[in-house]
C-alpha atoms as a PDB file:
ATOM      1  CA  UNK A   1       0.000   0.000   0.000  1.00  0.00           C
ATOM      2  CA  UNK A   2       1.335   3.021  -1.213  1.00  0.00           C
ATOM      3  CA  UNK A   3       1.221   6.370   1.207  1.00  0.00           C
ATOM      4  CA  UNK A   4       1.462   9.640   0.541  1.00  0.00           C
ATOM      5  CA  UNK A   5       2.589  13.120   2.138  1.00  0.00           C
ATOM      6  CA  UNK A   6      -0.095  15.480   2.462  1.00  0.00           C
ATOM      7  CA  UNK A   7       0.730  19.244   2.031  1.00  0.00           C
ATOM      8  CA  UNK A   8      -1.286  21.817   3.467  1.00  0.00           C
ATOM      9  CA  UNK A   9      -1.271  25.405   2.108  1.00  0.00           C
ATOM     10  CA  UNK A  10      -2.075  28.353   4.536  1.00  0.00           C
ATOM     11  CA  UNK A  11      -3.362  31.226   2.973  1.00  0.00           C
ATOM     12  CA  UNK A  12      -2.236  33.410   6.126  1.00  0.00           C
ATOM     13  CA  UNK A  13       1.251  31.929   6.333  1.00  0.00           C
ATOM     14  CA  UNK A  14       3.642  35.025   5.324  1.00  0.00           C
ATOM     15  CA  UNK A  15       5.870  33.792   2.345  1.00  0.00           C
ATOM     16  CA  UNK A  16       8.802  32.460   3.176  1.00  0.00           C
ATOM     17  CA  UNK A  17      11.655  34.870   2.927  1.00  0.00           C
ATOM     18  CA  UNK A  18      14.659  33.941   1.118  1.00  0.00           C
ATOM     19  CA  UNK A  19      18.171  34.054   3.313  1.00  0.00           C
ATOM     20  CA  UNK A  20      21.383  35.078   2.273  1.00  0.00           C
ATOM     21  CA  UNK A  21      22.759  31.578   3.571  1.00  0.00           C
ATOM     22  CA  UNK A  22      21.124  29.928  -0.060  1.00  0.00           C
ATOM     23  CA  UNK A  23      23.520  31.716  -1.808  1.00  0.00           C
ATOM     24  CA  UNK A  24      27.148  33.160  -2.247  1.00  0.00           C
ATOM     25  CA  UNK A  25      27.124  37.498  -2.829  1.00  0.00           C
ATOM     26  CA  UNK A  26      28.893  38.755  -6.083  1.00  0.00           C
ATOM     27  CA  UNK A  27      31.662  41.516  -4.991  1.00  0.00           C
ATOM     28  CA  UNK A  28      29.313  43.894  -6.676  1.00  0.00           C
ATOM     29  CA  UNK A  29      27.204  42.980  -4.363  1.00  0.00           C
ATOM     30  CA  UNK A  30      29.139  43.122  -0.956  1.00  0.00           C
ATOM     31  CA  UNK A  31      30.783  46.294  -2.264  1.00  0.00           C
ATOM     32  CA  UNK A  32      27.107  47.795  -2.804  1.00  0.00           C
ATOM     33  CA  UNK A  33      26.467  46.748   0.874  1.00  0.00           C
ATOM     34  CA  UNK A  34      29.504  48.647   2.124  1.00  0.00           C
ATOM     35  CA  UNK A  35      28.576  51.419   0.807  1.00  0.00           C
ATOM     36  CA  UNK A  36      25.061  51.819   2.512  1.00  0.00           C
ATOM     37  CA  UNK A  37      27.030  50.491   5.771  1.00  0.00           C
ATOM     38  CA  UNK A  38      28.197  54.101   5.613  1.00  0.00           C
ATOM     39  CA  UNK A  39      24.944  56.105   4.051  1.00  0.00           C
ATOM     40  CA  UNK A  40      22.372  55.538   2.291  1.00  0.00           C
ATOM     41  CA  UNK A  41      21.906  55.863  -1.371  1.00  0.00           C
ATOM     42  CA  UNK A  42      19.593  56.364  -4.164  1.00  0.00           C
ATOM     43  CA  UNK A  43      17.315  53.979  -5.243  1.00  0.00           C
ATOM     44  CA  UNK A  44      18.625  53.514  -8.989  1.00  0.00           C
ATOM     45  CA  UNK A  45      22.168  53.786  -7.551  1.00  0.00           C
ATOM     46  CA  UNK A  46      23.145  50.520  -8.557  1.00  0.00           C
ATOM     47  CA  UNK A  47      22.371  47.354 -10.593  1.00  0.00           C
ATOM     48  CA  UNK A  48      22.715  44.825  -7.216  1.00  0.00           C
ATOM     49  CA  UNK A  49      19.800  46.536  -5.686  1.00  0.00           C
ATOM     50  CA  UNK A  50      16.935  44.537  -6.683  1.00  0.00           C
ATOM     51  CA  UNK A  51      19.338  41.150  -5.782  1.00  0.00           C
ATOM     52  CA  UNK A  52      20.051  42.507  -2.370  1.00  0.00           C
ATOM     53  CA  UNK A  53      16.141  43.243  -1.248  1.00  0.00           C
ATOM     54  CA  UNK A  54      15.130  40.523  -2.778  1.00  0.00           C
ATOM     55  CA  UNK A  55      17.706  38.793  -0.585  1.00  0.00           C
ATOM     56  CA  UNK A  56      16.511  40.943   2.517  1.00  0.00           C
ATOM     57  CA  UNK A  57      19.411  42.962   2.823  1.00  0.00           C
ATOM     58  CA  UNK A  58      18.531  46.059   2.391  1.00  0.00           C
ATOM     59  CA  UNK A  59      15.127  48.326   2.309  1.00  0.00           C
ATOM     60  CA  UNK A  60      13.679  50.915   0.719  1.00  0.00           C
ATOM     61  CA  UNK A  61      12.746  53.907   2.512  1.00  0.00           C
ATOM     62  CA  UNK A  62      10.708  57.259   1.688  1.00  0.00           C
ATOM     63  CA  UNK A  63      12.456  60.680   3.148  1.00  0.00           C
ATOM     64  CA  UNK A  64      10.488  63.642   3.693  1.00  0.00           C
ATOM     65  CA  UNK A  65      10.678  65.214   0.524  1.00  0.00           C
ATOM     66  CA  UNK A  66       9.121  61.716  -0.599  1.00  0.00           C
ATOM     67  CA  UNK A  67      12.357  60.278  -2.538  1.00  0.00           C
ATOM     68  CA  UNK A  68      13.285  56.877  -2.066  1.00  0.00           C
ATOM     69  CA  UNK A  69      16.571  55.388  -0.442  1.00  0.00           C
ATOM     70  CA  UNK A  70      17.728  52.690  -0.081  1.00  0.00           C
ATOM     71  CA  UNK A  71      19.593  51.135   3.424  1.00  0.00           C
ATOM     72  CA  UNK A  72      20.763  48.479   5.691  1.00  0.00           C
ATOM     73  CA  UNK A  73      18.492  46.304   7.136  1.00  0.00           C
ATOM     74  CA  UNK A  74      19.002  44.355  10.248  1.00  0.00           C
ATOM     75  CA  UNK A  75      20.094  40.787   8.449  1.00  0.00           C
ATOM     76  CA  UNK A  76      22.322  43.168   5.939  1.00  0.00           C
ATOM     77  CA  UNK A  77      23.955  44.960   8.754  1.00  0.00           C
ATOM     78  CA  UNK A  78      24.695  41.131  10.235  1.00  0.00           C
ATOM     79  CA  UNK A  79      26.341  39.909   6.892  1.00  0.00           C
ATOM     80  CA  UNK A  80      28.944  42.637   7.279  1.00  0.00           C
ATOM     81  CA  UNK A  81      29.626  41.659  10.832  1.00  0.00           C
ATOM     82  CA  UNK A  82      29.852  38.302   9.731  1.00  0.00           C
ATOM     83  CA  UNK A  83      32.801  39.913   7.278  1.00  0.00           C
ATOM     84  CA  UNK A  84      34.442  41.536   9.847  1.00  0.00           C
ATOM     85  CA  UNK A  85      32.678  44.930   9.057  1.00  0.00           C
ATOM     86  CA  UNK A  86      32.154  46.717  12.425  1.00  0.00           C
ATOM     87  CA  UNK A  87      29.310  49.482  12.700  1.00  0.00           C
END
């Protein structure tokens, strides 16, 4: 008798959010992190941006004059610890 695995799908789960730990950064990509380490920057700054929020690293936030940055976020900020990058 042949069983099989049941999967449930919960429509209020949050998606899951991809980690950093699934895959290796480009130096583009670390270098892009450095720089926000030290301010942030404009949203079409660079090409790694979409990579890196789509990896969690960084976020996207409106000033007051309603332009968008872009800047560490908590995970990113640990990635550059984990480099040796102290804040």
């Amino acid at each position: 008798m042949k069983t099989t695995d049941r999967i449930t799908h919960d429509s209020t789960a949050a998606p899951k959010r991809p980690t950093i730990l699934r895959r290796l950064l480009s130096h583009h990509e670390l270098a892009t992190l450095l720089l926000l380490l030290h301010a942030p920057i404009e949203a079409s700054a660079k090409p790694e941006i979409p990579t890196l929020h789509e990896a969690g690293l960084i976020e996207t936030v409106s000033n007051e004059v309603g332009a968008d940055r872009i800047q560490l976020t908590p995970e990113g900020n640990a990635v550059l610890r984990g480099l040796g990058v102290r804040r």
